[in-house]
C-alpha atoms as a PDB file:
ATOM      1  CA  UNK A   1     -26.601  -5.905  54.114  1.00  0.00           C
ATOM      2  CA  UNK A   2     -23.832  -3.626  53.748  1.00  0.00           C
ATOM      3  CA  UNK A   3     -21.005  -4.488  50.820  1.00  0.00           C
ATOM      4  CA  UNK A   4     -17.268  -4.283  51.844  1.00  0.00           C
ATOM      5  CA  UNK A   5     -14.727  -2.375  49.951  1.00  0.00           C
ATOM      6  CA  UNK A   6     -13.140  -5.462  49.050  1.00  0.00           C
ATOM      7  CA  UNK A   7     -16.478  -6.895  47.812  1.00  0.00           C
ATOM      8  CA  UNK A   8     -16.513  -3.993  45.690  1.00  0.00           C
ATOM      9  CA  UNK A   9     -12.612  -4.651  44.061  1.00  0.00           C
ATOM     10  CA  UNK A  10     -13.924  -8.549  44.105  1.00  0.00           C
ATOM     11  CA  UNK A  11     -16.993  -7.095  41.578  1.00  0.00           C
ATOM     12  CA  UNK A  12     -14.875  -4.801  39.152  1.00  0.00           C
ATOM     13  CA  UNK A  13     -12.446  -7.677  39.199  1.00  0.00           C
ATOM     14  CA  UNK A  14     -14.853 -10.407  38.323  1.00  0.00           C
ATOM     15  CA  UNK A  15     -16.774  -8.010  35.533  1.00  0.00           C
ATOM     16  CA  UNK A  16     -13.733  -7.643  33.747  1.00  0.00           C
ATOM     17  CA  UNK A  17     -13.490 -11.223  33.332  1.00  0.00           C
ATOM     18  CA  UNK A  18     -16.698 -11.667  32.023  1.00  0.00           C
ATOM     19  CA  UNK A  19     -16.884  -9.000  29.199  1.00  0.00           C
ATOM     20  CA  UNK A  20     -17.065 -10.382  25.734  1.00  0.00           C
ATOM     21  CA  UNK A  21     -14.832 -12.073  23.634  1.00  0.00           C
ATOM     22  CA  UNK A  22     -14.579 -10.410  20.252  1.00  0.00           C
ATOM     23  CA  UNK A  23     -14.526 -13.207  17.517  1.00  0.00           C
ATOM     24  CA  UNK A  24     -12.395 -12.233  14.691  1.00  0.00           C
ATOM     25  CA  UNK A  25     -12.908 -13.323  11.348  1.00  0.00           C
ATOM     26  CA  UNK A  26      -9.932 -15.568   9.776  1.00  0.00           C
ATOM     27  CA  UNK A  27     -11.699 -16.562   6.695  1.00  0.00           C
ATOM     28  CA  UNK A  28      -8.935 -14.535   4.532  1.00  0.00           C
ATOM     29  CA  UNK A  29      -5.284 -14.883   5.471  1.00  0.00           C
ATOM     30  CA  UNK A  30      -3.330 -12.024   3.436  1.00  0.00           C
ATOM     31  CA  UNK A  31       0.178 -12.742   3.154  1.00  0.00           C
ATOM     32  CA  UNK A  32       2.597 -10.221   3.227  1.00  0.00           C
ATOM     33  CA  UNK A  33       5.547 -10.689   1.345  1.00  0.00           C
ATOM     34  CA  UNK A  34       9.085 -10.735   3.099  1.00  0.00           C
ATOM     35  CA  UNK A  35      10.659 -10.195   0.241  1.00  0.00           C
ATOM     36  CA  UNK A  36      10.538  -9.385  -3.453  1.00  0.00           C
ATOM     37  CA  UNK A  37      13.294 -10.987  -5.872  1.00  0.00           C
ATOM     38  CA  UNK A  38      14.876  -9.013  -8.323  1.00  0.00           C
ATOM     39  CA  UNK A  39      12.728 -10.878 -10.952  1.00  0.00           C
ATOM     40  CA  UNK A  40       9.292 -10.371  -9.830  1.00  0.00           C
ATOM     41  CA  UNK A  41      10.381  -6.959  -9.399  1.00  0.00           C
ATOM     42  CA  UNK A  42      11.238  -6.785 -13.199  1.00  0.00           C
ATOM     43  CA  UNK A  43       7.892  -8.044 -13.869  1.00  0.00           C
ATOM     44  CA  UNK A  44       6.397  -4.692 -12.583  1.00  0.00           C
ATOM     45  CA  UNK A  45       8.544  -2.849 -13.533  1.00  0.00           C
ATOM     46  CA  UNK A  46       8.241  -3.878 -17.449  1.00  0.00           C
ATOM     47  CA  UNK A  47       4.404  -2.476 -16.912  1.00  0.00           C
ATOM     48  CA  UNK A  48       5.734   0.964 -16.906  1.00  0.00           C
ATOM     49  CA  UNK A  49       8.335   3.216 -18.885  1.00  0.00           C
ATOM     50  CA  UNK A  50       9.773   4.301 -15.508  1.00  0.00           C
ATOM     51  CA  UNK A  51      13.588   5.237 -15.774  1.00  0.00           C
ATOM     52  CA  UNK A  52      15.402   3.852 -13.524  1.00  0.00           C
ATOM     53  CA  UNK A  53      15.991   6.683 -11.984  1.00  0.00           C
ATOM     54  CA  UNK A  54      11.998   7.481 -11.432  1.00  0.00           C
ATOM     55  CA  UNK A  55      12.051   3.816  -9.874  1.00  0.00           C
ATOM     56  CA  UNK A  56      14.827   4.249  -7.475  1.00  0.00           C
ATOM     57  CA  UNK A  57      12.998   7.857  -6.564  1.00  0.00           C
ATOM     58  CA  UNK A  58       9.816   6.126  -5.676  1.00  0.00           C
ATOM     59  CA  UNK A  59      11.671   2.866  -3.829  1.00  0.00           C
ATOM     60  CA  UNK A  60      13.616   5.582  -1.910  1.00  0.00           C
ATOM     61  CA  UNK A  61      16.957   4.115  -2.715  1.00  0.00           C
ATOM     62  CA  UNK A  62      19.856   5.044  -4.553  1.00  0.00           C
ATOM     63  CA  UNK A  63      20.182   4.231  -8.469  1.00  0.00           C
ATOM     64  CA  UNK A  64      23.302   2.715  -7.621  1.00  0.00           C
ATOM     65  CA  UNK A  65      21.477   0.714  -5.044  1.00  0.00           C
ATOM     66  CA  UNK A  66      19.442  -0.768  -7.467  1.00  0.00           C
ATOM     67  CA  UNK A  67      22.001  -1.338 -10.275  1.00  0.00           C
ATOM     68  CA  UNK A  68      23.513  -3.473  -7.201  1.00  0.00           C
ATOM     69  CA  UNK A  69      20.595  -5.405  -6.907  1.00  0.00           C
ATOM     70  CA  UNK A  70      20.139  -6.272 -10.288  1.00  0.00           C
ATOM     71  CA  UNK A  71      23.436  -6.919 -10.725  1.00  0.00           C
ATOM     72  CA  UNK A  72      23.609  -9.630  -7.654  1.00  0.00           C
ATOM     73  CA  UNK A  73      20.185 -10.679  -8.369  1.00  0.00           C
ATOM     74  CA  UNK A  74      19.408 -10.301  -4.760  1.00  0.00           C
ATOM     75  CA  UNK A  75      16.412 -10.262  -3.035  1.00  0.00           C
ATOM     76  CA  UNK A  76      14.878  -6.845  -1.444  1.00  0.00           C
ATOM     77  CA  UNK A  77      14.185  -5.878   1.909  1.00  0.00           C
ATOM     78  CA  UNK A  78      11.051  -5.935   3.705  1.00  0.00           C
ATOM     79  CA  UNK A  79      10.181  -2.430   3.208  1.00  0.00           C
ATOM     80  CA  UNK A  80      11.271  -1.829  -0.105  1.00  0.00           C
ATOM     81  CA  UNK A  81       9.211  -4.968  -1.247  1.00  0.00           C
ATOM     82  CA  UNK A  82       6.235  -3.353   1.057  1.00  0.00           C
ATOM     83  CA  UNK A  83       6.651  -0.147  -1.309  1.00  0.00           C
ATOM     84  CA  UNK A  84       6.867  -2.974  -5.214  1.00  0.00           C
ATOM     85  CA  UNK A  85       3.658  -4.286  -3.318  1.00  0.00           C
ATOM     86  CA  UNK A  86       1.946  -1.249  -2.947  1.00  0.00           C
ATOM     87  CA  UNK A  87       2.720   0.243  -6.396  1.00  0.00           C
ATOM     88  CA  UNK A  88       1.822  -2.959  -8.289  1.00  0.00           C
ATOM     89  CA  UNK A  89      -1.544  -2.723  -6.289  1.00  0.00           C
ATOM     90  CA  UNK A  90      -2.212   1.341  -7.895  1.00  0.00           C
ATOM     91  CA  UNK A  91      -0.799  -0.439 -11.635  1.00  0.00           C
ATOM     92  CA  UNK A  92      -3.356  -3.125 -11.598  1.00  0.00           C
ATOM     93  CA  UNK A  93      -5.961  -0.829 -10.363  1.00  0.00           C
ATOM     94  CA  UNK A  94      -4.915   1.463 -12.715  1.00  0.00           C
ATOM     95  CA  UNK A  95      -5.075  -0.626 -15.666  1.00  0.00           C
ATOM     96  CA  UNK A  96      -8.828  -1.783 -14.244  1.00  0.00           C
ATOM     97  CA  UNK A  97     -10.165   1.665 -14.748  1.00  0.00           C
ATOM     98  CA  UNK A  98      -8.237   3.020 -17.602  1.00  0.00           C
ATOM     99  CA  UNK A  99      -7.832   0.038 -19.679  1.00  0.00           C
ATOM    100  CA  UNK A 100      -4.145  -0.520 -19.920  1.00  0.00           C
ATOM    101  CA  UNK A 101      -1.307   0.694 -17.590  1.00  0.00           C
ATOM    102  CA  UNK A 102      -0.195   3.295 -20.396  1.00  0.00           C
ATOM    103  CA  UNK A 103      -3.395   5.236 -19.859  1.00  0.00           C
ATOM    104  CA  UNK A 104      -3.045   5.067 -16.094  1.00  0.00           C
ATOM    105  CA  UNK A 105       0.285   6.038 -16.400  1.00  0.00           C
ATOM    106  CA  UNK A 106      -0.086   9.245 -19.011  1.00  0.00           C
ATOM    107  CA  UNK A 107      -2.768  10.350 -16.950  1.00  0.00           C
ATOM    108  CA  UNK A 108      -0.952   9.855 -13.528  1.00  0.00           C
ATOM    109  CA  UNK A 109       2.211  11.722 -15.640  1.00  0.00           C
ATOM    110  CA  UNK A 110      -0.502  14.910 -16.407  1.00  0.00           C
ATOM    111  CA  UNK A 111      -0.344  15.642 -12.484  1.00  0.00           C
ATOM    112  CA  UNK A 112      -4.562  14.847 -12.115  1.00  0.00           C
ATOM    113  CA  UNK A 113      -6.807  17.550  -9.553  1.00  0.00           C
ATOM    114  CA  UNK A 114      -8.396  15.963  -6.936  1.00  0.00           C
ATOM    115  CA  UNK A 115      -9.862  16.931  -4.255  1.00  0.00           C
ATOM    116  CA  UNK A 116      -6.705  17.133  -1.435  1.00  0.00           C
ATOM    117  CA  UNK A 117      -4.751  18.386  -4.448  1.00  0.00           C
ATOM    118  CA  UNK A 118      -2.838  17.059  -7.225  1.00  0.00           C
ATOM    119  CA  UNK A 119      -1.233  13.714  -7.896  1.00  0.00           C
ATOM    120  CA  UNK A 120       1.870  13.021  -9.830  1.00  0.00           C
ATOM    121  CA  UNK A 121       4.193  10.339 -10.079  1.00  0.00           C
ATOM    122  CA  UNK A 122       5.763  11.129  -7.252  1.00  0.00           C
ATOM    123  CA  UNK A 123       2.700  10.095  -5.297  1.00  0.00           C
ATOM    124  CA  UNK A 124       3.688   6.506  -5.873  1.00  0.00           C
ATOM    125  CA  UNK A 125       6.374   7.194  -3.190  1.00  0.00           C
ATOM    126  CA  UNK A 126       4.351   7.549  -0.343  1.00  0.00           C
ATOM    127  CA  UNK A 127       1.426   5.022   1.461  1.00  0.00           C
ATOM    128  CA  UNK A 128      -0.422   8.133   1.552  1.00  0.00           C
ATOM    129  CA  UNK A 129       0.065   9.054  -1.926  1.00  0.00           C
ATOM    130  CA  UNK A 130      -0.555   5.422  -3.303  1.00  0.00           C
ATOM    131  CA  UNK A 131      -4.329   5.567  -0.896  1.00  0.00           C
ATOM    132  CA  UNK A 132      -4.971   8.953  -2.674  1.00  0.00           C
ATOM    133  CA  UNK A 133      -4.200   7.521  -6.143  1.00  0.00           C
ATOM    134  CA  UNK A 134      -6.412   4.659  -5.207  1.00  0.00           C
ATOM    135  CA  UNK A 135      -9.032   7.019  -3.603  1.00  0.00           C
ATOM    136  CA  UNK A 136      -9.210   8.668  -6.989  1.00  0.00           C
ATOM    137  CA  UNK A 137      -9.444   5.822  -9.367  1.00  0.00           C
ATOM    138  CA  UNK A 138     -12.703   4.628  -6.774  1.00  0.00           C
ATOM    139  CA  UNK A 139     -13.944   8.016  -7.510  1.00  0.00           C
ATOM    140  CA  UNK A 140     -13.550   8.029 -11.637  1.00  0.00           C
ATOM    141  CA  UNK A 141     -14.884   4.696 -11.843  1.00  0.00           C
ATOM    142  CA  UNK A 142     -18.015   5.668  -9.650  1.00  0.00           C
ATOM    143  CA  UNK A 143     -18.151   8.292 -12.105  1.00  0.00           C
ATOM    144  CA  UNK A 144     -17.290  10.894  -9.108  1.00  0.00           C
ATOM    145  CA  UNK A 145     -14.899  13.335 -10.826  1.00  0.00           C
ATOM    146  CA  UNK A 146     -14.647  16.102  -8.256  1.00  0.00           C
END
């Protein structure tokens, strides 16, 4: 028996309902945070001996910007609480392999080698700075200093 061409579309049709369902794990709901307040932001920032200047550098705003949020004891935006996030994440991880943020931080301060080059502070003000930070702290704990 010969198949149609419309027995053929009828085929691809009816295999692309029946591929798999992929079942995604929900066991872990991470929350991101819409915003940060000024307060919880102090909170982080009291684990370093940033300036304020170094802080506004890394948040990508203005220190004027920042005076204005302490000032009004506002709330920050999405992104800039994104970037508090991320560089409380490197602190804590930090402290976890050096043994107190000060340690973390003089060492971050000595501009480390690694591998796709050196780190500084200034590494804190990019995702892909913050993964490389994080990338090398994995690497000193494992005892993997190259």
């Amino acid at each position: 028996m010969k198949k149609n061409k419309n027995d053929n579309e009828s085929l691809k049709k009816n295999k692309k309902l029946e591929e798999p369902v992929v079942a995604y794990s929900t066991s872990k709901v991470v929350v991101l945070p819409t915003y940060f307040s000024f307060d919880r932001y102090q909170e982080i920032a009291q684990k370093t001996d940033f300036t304020q200047k170094e802080w506004a550098d890394i948040l990508h705003i203005s220190e004027r910007t920042l005076q204005r949020y302490a000032k009004d004891n506002t709330n920050f935006n999405f992104s800039i609480s994104d970037r508090i996030a991320q560089i409380d994440k490197v602190l804590e991880r930090g402290k976890e392999v050096f043994g107190s943020y000060s340690k973390f931080l003089m060492w971050l301060r000595d501009n480390p080698f690694m591998m796709e080059g050196r780190l500084s502070l200034q590494s804190l003000a990019s995702i892909d700075g913050t993964n490389n930070i994080l990338s090398q702290l994995g690497r000193i704990q494992h005892g993997l200093f190259a």
